[in-house]
C-alpha atoms as a PDB file:
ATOM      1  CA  UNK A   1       0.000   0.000   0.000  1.00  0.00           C
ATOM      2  CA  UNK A   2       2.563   2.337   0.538  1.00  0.00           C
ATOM      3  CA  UNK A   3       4.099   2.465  -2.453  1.00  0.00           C
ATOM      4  CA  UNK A   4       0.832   2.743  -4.443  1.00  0.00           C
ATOM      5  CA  UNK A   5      -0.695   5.937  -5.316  1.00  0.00           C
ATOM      6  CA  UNK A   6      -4.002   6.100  -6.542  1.00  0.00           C
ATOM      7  CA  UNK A   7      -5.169   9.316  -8.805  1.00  0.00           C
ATOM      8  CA  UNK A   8      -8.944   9.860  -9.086  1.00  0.00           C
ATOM      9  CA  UNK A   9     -10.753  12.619 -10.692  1.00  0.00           C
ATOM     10  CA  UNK A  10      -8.738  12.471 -13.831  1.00  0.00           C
ATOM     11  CA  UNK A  11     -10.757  14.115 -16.724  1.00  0.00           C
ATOM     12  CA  UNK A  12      -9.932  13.421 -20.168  1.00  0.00           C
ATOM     13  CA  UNK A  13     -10.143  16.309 -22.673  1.00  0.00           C
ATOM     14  CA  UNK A  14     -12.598  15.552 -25.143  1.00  0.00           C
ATOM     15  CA  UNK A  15     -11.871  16.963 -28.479  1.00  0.00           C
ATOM     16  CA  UNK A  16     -14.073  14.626 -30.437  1.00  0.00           C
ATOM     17  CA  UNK A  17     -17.825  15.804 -30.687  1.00  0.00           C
ATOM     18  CA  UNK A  18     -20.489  13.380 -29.027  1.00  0.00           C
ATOM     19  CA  UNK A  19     -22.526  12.438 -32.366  1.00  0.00           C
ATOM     20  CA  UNK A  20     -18.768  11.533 -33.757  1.00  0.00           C
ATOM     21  CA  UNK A  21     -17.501   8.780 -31.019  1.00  0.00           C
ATOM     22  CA  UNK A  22     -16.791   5.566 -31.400  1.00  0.00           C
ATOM     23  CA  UNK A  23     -15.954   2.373 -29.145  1.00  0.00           C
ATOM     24  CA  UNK A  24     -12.595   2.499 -31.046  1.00  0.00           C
ATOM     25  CA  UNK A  25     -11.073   5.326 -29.318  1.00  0.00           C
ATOM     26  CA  UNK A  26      -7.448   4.878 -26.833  1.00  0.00           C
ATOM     27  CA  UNK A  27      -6.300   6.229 -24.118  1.00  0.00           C
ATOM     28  CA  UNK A  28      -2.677   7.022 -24.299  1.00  0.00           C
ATOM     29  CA  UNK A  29      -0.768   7.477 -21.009  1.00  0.00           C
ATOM     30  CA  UNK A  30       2.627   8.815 -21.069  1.00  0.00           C
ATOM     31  CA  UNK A  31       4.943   8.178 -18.327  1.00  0.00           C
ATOM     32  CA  UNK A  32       8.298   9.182 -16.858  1.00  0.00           C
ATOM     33  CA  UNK A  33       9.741   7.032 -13.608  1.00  0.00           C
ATOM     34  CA  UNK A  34      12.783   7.867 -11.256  1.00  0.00           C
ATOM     35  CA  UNK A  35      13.011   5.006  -8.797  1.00  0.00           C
ATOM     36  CA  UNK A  36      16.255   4.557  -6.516  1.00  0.00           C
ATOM     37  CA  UNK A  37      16.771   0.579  -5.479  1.00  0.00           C
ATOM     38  CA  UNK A  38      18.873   0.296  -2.393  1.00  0.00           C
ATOM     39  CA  UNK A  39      19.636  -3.021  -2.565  1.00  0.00           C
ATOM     40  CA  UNK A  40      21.256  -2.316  -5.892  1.00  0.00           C
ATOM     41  CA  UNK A  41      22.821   1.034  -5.063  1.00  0.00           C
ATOM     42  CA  UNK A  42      21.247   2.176  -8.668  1.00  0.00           C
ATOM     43  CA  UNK A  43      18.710   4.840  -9.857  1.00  0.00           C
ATOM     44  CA  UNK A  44      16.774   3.256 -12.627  1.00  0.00           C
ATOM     45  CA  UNK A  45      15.550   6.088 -15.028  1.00  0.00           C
ATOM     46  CA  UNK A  46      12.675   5.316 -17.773  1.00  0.00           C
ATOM     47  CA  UNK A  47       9.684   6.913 -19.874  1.00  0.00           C
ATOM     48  CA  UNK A  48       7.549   6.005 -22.522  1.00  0.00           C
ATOM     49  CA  UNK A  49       4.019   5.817 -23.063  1.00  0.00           C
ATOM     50  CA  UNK A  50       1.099   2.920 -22.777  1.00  0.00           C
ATOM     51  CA  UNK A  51      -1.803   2.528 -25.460  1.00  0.00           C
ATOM     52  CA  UNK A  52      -5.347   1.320 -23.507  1.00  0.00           C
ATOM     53  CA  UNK A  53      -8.715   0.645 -25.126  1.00  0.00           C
ATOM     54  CA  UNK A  54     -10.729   3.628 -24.023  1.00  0.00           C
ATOM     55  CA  UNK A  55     -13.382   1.233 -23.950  1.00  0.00           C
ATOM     56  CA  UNK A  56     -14.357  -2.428 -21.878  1.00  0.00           C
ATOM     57  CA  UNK A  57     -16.662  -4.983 -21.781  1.00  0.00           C
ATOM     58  CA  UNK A  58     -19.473  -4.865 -19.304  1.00  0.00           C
ATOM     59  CA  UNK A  59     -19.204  -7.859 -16.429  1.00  0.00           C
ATOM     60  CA  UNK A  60     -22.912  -7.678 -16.661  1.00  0.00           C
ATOM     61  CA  UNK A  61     -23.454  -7.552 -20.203  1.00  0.00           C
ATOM     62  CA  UNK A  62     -20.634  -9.338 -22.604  1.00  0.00           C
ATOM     63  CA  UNK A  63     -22.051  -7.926 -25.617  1.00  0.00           C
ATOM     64  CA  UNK A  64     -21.656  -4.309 -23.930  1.00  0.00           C
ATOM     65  CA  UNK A  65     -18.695  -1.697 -23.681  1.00  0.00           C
ATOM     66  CA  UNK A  66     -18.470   0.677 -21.268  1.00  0.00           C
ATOM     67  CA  UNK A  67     -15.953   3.727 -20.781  1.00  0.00           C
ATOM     68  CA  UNK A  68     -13.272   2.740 -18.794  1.00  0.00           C
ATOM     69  CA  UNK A  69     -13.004   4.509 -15.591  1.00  0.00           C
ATOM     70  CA  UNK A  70      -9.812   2.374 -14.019  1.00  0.00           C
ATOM     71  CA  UNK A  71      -6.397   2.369 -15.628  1.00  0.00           C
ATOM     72  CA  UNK A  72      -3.303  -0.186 -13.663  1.00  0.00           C
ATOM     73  CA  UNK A  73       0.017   1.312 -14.594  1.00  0.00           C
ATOM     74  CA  UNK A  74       2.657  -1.359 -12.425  1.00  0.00           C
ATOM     75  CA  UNK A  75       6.193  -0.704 -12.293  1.00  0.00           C
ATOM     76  CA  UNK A  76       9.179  -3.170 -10.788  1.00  0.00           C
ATOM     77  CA  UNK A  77      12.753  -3.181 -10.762  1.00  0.00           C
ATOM     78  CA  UNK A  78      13.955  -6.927 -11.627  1.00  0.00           C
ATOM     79  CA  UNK A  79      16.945  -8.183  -9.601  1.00  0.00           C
ATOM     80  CA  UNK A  80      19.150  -7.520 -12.356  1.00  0.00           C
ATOM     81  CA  UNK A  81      18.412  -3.865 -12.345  1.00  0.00           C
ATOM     82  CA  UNK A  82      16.017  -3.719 -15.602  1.00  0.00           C
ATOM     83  CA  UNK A  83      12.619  -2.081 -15.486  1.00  0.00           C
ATOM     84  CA  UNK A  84       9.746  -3.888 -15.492  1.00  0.00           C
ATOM     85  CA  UNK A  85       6.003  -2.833 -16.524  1.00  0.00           C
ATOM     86  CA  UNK A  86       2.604  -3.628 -16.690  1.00  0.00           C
ATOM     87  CA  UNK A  87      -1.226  -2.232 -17.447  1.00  0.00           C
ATOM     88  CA  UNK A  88      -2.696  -5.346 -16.065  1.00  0.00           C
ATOM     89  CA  UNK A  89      -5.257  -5.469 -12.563  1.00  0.00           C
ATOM     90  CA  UNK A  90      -2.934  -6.203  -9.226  1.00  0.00           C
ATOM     91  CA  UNK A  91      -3.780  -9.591  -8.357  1.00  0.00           C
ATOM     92  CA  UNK A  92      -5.482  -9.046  -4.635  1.00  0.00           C
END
């Protein structure tokens, strides 16, 4: 928990009139990380950016998308030193 933070009340800018939208749309998140490992005495520096479908399917309703309102952005430094990352749910 403590080394999770957890944004809400992110809007997205929409620059693409209602009567024009489709369920094809993505959400690009760009990202810049600074994160010192002390067991490896290193500072591992990265950025880059993450494509998501702005869009999922309904639990309710298979045949349904929904806006997505969550987005997982994981982060981990391997033993070796290398960055690793992820857009997938945290397994509780």
């Amino acid at each position: 928990q403590e080394r999770t933070i957890l944004l809400t009340g992110v809007e997205f800018k929409q620059k693409v009139p209602d009567l024009q939208r489709t369920k094809f749309g993505v959400l690009m998140t760009v990202y810049s990380v600074k994160i010192f490992d002390a067991e490896l005495d290193k500072t591992i520096y990265d950025s880059g950016l993450f494509l998501t479908d702005a869009h999922e399917t309904s639990s309710e309703d298979p045949k349904q998308d929904l806006p997505r309102k969550t987005l997982y952005l994981s982060f981990r430094v391997t033993p070796k030193g290398t960055l690793n990352y992820s857009q997938l749910r945290p397994r509780q």
